[in-house]
C-alpha atoms as a PDB file:
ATOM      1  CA  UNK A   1     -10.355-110.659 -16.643  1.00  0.00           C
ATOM      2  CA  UNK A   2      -6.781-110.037 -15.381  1.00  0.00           C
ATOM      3  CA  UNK A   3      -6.811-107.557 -19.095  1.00  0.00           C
ATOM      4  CA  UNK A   4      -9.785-105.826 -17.404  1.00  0.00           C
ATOM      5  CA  UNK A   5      -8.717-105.301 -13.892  1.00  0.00           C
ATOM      6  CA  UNK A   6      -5.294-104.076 -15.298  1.00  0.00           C
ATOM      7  CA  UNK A   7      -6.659-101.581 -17.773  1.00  0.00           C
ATOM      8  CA  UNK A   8      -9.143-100.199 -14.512  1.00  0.00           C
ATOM      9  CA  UNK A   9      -6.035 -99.688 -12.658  1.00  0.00           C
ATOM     10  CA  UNK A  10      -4.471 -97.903 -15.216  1.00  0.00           C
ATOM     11  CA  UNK A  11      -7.504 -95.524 -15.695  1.00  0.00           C
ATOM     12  CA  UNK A  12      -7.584 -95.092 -12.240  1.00  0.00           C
ATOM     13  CA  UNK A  13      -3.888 -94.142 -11.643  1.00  0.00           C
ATOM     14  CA  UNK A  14      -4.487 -91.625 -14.703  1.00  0.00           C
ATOM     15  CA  UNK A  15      -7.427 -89.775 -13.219  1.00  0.00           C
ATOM     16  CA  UNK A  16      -5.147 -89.538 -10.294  1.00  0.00           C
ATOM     17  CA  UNK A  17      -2.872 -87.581 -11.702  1.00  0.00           C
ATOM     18  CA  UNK A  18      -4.675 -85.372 -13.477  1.00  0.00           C
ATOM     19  CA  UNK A  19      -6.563 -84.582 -10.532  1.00  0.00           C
ATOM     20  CA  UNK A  20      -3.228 -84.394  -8.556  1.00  0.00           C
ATOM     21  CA  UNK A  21      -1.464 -81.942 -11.461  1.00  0.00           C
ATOM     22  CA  UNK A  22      -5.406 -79.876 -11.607  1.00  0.00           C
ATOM     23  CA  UNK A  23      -4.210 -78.548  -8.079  1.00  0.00           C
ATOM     24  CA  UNK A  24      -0.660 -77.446  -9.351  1.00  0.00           C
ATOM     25  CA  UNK A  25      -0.012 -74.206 -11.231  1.00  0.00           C
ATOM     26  CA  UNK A  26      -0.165 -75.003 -14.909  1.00  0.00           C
ATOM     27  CA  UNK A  27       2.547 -72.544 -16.021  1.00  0.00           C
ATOM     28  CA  UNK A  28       5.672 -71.495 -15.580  1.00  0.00           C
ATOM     29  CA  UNK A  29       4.005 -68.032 -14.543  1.00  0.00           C
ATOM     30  CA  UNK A  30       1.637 -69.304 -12.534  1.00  0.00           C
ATOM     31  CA  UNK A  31       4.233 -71.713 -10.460  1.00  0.00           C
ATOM     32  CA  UNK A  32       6.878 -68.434  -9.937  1.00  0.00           C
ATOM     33  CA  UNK A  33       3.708 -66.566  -8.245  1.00  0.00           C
ATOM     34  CA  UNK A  34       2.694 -69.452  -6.588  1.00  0.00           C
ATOM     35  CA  UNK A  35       6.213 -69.336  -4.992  1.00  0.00           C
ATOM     36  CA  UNK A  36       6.874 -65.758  -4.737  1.00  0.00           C
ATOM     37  CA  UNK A  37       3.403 -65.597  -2.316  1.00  0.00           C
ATOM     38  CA  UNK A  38       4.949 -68.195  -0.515  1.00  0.00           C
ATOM     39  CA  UNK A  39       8.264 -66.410   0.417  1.00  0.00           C
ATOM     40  CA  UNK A  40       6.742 -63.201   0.469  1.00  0.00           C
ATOM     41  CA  UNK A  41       4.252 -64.638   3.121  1.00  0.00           C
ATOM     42  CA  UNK A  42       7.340 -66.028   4.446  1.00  0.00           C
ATOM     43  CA  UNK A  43       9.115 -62.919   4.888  1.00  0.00           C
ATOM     44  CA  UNK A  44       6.514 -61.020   5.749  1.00  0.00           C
ATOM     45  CA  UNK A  45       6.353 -63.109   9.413  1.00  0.00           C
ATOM     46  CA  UNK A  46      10.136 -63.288   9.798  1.00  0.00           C
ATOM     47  CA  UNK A  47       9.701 -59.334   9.407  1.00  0.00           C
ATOM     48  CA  UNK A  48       6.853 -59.239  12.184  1.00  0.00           C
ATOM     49  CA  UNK A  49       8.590 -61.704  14.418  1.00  0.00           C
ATOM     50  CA  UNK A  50      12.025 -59.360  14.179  1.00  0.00           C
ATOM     51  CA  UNK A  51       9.976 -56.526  14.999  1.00  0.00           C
ATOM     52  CA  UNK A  52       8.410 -57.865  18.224  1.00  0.00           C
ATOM     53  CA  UNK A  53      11.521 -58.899  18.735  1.00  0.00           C
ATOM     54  CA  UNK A  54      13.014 -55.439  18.960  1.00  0.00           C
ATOM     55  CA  UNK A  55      10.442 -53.651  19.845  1.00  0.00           C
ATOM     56  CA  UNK A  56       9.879 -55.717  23.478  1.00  0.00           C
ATOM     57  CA  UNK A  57      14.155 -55.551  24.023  1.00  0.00           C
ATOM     58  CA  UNK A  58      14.412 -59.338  24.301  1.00  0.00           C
ATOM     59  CA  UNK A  59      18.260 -59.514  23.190  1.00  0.00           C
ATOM     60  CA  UNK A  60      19.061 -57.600  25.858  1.00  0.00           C
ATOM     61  CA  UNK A  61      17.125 -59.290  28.169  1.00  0.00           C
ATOM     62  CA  UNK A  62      18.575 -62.733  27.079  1.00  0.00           C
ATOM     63  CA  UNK A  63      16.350 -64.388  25.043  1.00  0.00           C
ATOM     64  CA  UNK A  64      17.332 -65.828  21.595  1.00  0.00           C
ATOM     65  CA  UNK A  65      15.463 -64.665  18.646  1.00  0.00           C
ATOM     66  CA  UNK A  66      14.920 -68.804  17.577  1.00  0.00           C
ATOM     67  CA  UNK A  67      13.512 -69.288  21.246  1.00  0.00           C
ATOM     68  CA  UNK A  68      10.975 -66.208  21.010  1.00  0.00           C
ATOM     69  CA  UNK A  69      10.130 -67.373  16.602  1.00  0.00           C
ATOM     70  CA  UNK A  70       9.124 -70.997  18.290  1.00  0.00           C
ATOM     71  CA  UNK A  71       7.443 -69.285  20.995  1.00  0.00           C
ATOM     72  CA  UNK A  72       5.262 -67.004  19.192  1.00  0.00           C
ATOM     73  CA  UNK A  73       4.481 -69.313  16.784  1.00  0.00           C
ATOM     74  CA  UNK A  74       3.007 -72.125  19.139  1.00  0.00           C
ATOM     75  CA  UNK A  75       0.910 -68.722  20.818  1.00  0.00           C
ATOM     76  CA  UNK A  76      -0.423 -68.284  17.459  1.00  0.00           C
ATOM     77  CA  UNK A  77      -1.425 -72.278  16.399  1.00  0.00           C
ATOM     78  CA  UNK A  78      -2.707 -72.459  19.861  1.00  0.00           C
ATOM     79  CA  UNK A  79      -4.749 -69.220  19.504  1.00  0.00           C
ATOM     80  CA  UNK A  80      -6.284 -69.865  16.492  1.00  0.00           C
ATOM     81  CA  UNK A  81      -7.639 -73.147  17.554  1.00  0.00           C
ATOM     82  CA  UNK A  82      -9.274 -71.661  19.798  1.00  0.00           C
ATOM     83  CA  UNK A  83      -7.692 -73.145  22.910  1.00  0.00           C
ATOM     84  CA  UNK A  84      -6.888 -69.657  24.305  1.00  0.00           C
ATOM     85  CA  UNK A  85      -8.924 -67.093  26.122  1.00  0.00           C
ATOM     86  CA  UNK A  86      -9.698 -64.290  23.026  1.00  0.00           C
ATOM     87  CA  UNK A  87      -9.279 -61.572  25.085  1.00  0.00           C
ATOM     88  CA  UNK A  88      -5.831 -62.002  26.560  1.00  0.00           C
ATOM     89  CA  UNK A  89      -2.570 -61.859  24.453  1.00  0.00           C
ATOM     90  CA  UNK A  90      -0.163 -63.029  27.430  1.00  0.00           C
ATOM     91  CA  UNK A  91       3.099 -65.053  26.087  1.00  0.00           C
ATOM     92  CA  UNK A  92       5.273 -66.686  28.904  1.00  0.00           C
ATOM     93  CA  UNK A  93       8.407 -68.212  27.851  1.00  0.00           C
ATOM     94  CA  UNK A  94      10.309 -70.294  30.344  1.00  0.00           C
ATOM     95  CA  UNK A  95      13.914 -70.943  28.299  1.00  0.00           C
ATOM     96  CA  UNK A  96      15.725 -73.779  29.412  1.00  0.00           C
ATOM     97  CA  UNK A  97      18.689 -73.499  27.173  1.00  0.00           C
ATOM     98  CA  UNK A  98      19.410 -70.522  29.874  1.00  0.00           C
ATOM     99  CA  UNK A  99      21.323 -71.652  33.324  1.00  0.00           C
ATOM    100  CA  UNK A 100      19.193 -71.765  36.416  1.00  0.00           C
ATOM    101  CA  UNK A 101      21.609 -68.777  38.021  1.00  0.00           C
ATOM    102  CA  UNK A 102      19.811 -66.841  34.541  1.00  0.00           C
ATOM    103  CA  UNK A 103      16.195 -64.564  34.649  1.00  0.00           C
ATOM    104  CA  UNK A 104      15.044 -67.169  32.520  1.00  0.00           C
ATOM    105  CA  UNK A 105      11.209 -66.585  32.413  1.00  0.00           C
ATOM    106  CA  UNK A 106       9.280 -64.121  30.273  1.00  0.00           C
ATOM    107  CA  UNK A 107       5.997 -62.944  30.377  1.00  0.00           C
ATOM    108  CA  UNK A 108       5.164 -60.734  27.730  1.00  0.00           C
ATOM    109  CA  UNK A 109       1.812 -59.140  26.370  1.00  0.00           C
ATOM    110  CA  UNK A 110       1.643 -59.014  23.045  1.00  0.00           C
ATOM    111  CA  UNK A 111      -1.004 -56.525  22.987  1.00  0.00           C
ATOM    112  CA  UNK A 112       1.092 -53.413  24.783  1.00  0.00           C
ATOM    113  CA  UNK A 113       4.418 -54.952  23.101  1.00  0.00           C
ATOM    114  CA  UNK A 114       6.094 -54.690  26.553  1.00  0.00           C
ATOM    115  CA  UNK A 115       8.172 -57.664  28.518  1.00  0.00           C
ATOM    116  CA  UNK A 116       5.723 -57.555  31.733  1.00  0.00           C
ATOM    117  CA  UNK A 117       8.136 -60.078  33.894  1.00  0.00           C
ATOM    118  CA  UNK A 118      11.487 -60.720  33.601  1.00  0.00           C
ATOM    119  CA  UNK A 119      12.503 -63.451  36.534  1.00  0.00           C
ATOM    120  CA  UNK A 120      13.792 -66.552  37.472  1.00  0.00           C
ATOM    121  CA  UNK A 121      11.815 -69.951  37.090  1.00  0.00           C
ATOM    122  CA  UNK A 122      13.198 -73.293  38.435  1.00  0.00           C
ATOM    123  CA  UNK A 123      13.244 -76.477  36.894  1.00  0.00           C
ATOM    124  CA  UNK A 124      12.485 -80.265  37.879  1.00  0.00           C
ATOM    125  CA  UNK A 125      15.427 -82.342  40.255  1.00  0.00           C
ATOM    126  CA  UNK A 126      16.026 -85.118  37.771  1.00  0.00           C
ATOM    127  CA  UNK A 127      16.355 -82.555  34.560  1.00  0.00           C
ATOM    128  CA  UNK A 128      19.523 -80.980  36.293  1.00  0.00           C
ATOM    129  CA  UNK A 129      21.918 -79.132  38.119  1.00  0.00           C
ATOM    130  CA  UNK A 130      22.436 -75.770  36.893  1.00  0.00           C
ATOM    131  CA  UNK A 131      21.826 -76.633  33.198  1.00  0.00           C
ATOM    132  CA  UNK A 132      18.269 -78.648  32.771  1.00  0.00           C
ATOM    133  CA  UNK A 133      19.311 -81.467  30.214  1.00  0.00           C
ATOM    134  CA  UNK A 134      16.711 -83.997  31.241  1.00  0.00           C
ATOM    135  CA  UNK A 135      13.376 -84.104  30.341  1.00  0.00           C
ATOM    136  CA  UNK A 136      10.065 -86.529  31.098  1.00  0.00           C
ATOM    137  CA  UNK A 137       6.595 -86.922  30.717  1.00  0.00           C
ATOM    138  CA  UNK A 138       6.539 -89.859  33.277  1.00  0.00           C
ATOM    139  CA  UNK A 139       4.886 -89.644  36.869  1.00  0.00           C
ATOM    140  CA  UNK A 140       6.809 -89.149  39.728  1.00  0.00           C
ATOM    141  CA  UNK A 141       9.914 -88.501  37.406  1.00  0.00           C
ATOM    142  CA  UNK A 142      10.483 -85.463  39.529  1.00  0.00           C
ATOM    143  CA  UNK A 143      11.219 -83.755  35.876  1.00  0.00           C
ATOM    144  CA  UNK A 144      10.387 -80.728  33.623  1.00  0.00           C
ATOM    145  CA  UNK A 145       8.432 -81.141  30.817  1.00  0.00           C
ATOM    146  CA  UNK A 146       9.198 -79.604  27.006  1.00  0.00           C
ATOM    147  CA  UNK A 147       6.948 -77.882  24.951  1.00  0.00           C
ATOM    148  CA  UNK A 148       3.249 -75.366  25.127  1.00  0.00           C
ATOM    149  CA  UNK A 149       0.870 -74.916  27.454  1.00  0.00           C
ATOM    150  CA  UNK A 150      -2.065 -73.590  28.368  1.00  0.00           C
ATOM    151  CA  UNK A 151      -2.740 -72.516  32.159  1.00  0.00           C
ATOM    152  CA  UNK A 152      -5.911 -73.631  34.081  1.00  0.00           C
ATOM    153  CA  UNK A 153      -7.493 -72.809  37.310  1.00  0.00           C
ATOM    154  CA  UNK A 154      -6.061 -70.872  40.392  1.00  0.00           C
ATOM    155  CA  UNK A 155      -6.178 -72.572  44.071  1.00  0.00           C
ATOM    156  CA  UNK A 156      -4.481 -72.470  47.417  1.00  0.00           C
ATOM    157  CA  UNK A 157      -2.007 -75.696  48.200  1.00  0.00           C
ATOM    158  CA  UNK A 158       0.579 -76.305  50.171  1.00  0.00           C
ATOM    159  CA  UNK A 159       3.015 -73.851  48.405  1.00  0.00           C
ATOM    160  CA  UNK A 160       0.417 -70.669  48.651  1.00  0.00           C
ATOM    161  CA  UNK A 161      -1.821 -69.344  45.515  1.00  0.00           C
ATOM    162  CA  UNK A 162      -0.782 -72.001  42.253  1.00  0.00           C
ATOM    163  CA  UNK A 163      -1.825 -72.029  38.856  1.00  0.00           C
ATOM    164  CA  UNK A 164      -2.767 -75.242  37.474  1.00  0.00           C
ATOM    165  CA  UNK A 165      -1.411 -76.268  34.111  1.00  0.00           C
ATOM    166  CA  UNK A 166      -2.343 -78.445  30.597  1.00  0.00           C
ATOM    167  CA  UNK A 167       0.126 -80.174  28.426  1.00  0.00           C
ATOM    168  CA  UNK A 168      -0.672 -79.359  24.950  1.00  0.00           C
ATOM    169  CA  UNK A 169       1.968 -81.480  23.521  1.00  0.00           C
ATOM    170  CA  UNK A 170       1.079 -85.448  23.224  1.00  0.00           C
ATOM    171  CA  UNK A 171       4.139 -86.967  24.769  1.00  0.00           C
ATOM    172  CA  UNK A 172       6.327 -84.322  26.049  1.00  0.00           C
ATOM    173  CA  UNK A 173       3.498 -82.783  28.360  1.00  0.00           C
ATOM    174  CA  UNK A 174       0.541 -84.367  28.116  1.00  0.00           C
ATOM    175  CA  UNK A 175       0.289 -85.565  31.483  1.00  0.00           C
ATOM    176  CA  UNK A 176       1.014 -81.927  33.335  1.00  0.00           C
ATOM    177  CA  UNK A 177      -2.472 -82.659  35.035  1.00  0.00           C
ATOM    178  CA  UNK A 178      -1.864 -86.085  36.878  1.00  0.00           C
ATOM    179  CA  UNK A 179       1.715 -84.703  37.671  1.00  0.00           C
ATOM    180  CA  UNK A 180       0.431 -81.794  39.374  1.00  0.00           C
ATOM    181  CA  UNK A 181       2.560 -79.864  37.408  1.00  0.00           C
ATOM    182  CA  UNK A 182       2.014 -76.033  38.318  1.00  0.00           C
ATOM    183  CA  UNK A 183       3.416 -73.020  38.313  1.00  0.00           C
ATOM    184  CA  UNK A 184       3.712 -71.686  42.100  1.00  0.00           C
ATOM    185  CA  UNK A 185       6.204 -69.766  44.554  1.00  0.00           C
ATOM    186  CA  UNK A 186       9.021 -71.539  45.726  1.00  0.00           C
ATOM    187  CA  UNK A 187      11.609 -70.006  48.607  1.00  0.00           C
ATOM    188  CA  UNK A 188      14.557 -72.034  46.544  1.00  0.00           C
ATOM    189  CA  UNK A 189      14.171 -69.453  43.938  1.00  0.00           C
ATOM    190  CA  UNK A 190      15.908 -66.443  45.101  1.00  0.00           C
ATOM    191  CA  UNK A 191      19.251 -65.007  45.005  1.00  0.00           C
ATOM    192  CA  UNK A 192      20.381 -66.112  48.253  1.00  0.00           C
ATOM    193  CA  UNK A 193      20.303 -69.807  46.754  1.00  0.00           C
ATOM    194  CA  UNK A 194      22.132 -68.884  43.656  1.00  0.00           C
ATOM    195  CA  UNK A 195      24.600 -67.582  46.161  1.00  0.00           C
ATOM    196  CA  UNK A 196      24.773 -70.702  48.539  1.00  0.00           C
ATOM    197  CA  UNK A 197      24.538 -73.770  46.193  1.00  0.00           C
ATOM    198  CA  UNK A 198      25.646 -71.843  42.770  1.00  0.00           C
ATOM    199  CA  UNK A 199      22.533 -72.539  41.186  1.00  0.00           C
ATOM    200  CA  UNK A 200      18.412 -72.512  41.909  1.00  0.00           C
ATOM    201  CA  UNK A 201      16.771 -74.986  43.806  1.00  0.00           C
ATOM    202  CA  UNK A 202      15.038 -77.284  41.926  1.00  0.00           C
ATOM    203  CA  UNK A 203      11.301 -78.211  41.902  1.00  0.00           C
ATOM    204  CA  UNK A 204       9.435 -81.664  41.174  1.00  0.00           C
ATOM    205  CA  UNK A 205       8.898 -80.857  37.762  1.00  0.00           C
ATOM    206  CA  UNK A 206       7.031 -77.649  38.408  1.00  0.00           C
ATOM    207  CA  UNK A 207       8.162 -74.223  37.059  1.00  0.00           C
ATOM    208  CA  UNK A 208       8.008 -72.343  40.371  1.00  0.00           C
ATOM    209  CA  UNK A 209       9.045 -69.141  40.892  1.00  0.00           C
ATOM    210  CA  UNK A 210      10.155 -66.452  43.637  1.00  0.00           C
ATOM    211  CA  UNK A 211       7.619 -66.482  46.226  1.00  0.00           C
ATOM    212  CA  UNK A 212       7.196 -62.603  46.552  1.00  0.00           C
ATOM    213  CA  UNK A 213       6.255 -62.839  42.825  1.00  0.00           C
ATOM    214  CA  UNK A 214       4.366 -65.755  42.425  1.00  0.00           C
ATOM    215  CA  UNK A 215       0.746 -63.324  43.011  1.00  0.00           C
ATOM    216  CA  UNK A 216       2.114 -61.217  40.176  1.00  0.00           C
ATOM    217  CA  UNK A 217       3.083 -64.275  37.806  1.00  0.00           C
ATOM    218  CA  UNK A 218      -0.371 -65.862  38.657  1.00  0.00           C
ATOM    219  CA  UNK A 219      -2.541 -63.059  38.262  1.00  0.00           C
ATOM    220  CA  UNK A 220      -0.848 -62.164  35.095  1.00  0.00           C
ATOM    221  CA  UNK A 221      -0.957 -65.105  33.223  1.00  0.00           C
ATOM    222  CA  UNK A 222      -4.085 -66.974  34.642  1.00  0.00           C
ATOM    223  CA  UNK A 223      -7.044 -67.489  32.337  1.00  0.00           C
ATOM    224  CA  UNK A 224      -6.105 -69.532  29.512  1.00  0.00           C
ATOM    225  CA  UNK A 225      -2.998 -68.335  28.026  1.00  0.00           C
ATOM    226  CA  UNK A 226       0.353 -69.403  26.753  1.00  0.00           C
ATOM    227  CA  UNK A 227       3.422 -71.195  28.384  1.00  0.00           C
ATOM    228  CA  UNK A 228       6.098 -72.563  26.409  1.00  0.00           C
ATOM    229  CA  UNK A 229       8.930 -74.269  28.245  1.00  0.00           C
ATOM    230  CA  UNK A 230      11.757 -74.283  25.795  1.00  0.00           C
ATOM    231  CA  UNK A 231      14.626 -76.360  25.545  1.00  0.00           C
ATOM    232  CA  UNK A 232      16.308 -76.422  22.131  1.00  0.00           C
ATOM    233  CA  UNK A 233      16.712 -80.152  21.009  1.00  0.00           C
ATOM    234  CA  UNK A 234      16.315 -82.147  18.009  1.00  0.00           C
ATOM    235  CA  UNK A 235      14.124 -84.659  19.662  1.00  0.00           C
ATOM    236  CA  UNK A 236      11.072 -82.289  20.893  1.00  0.00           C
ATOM    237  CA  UNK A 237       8.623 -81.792  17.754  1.00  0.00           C
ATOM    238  CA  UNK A 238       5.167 -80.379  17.668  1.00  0.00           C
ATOM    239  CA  UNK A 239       1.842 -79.755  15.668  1.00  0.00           C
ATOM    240  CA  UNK A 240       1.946 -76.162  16.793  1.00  0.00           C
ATOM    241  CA  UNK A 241       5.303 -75.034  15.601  1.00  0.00           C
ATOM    242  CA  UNK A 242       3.399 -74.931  12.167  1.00  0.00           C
ATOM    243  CA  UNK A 243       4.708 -71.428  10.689  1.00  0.00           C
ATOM    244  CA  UNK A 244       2.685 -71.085   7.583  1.00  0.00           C
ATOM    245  CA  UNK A 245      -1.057 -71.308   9.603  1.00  0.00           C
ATOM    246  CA  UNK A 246       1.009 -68.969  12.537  1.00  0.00           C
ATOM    247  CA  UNK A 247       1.401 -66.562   9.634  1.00  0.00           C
ATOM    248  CA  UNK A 248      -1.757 -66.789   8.434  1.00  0.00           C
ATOM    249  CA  UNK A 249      -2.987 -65.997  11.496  1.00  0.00           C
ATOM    250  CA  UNK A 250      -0.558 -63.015  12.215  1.00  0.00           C
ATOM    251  CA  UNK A 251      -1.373 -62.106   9.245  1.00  0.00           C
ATOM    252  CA  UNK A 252      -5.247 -61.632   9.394  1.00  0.00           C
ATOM    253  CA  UNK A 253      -5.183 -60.145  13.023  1.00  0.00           C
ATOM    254  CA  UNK A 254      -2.719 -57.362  11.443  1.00  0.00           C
ATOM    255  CA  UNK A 255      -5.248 -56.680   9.194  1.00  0.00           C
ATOM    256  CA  UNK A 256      -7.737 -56.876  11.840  1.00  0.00           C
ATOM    257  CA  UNK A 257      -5.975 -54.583  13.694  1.00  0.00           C
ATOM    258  CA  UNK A 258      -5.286 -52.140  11.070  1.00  0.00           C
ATOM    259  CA  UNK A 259      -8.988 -51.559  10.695  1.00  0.00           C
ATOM    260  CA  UNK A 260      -9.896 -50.993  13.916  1.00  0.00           C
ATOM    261  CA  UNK A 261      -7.033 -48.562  14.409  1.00  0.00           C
END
């Protein structure tokens, strides 16, 4: 019996394998194109994202070219899921590796190539001073939270017109809705509080921005589209920073493109 059960095992573990090594290239041929699509893929994003790169000025605008590849990226995962409104190609980045006293948000349409908005955006009391090193997903931590997503609804609170926000990332922002975590105008963000305290003012965990341009921020980015709030550490991770499906993606809507052009 124990002969038996053995020799099943055996067979089984076999079958295995060939099915696993059926799904592999079988020569050396085919296994050097297999790999050559894959870096040509590959560098056919990194050539795209270096382009958009350029072409919307955001070196001299301040942002790093890592913070704008993660950016995009997440826009495209979240995009092709479907989680997106189809007809708007808004990207706001709100970097956090920047200082406070920094025009640290970016709203960008992908569409026209062109940096819309170009501003300040504050960050929660308990992530930092100037710098924002501290982080939370926890109510009532009076804290930014890391990572993408996707705006919401518009209404009138106590701060004016807001812009209602959801967490797309499961444990870093998840809980944006119970927090109240919006984006709204704030009269802590100006220049005149850079110049009194050496820094912005600092929010409950919401990115709020100058009052005379939260209409503008609002308007522009309501309606289901992207917000990443970027801080570059080891220990935020997320499904949506997948590159190959992002270049897939880019990749098809070029083509897309091209035709209708």
């Amino acid at each position: 019996m124990r002969k038996n059960l053995l020799g099943l095992g055996v067979t089984g573990l076999a079958f295995v394998l060939l099915l696993a090594a059926a799904k592999k290239p079988n020569t050396n041929v085919e296994r050097k194109a297999f790999g050559s699509a894959i870096v040509a893929a590959d560098s056919a994003y990194n050539c795209h994202i270096n382009t958009l790169y350029t072409e919307l000025h955001l070196k001299e605008a301040g942002l790093s070219l890592p913070v704008f590849e993660k950016a995009l990226t997440g826009f495209y995962n979240l995009k092709q899921s479907g989680y997106t409104s189809p007809a708007k190609q808004i990207l706001t980045i709100a970097d956090f590796d920047q200082l406070s006293t920094k025009k640290r948000l970016y709203i960008i349409d992908l569409s026209k190539k062109e940096l819309l908005v170009n501003t300040w955006v504050a960050h929660g009391q308990n992530s930092g001073a100037d710098e924002a090193t501290n982080f939370s997903n926890i109510n009532n931590s009076f804290s930014s939270s890391l990572g993408f997503y996707v705006t919401g609804e518009v209404y009138r609170g106590i701060h004016g017109k807001s812009l209602k926000l959801d967490g797309m990332d499961e444990g870093f922002n998840s809980n944006a809705r119970s927090r109240s975590i919006v984006v709204h105008g704030a009269s802590y963000v100006s220049d005149g509080t850079i110049k009194a305290l050496g820094r912005l003012g600092r929010s409950q965990g919401c990115p709020a921005v100058a009052p005379e341009l939260a209409d503008k921020v609002i308007n522009t980015i309501e309606d289901k589209t992207v917000l990443f709030i970027n801080k570059s550490v080891e220990s935020y991770q997320s499904k949506y920073l997948n590159e190959t499906l992002a270049a897939n993606f880019a990749n098809e809507n070029d083509h897309t493109q091209t035709q209708m052009d």
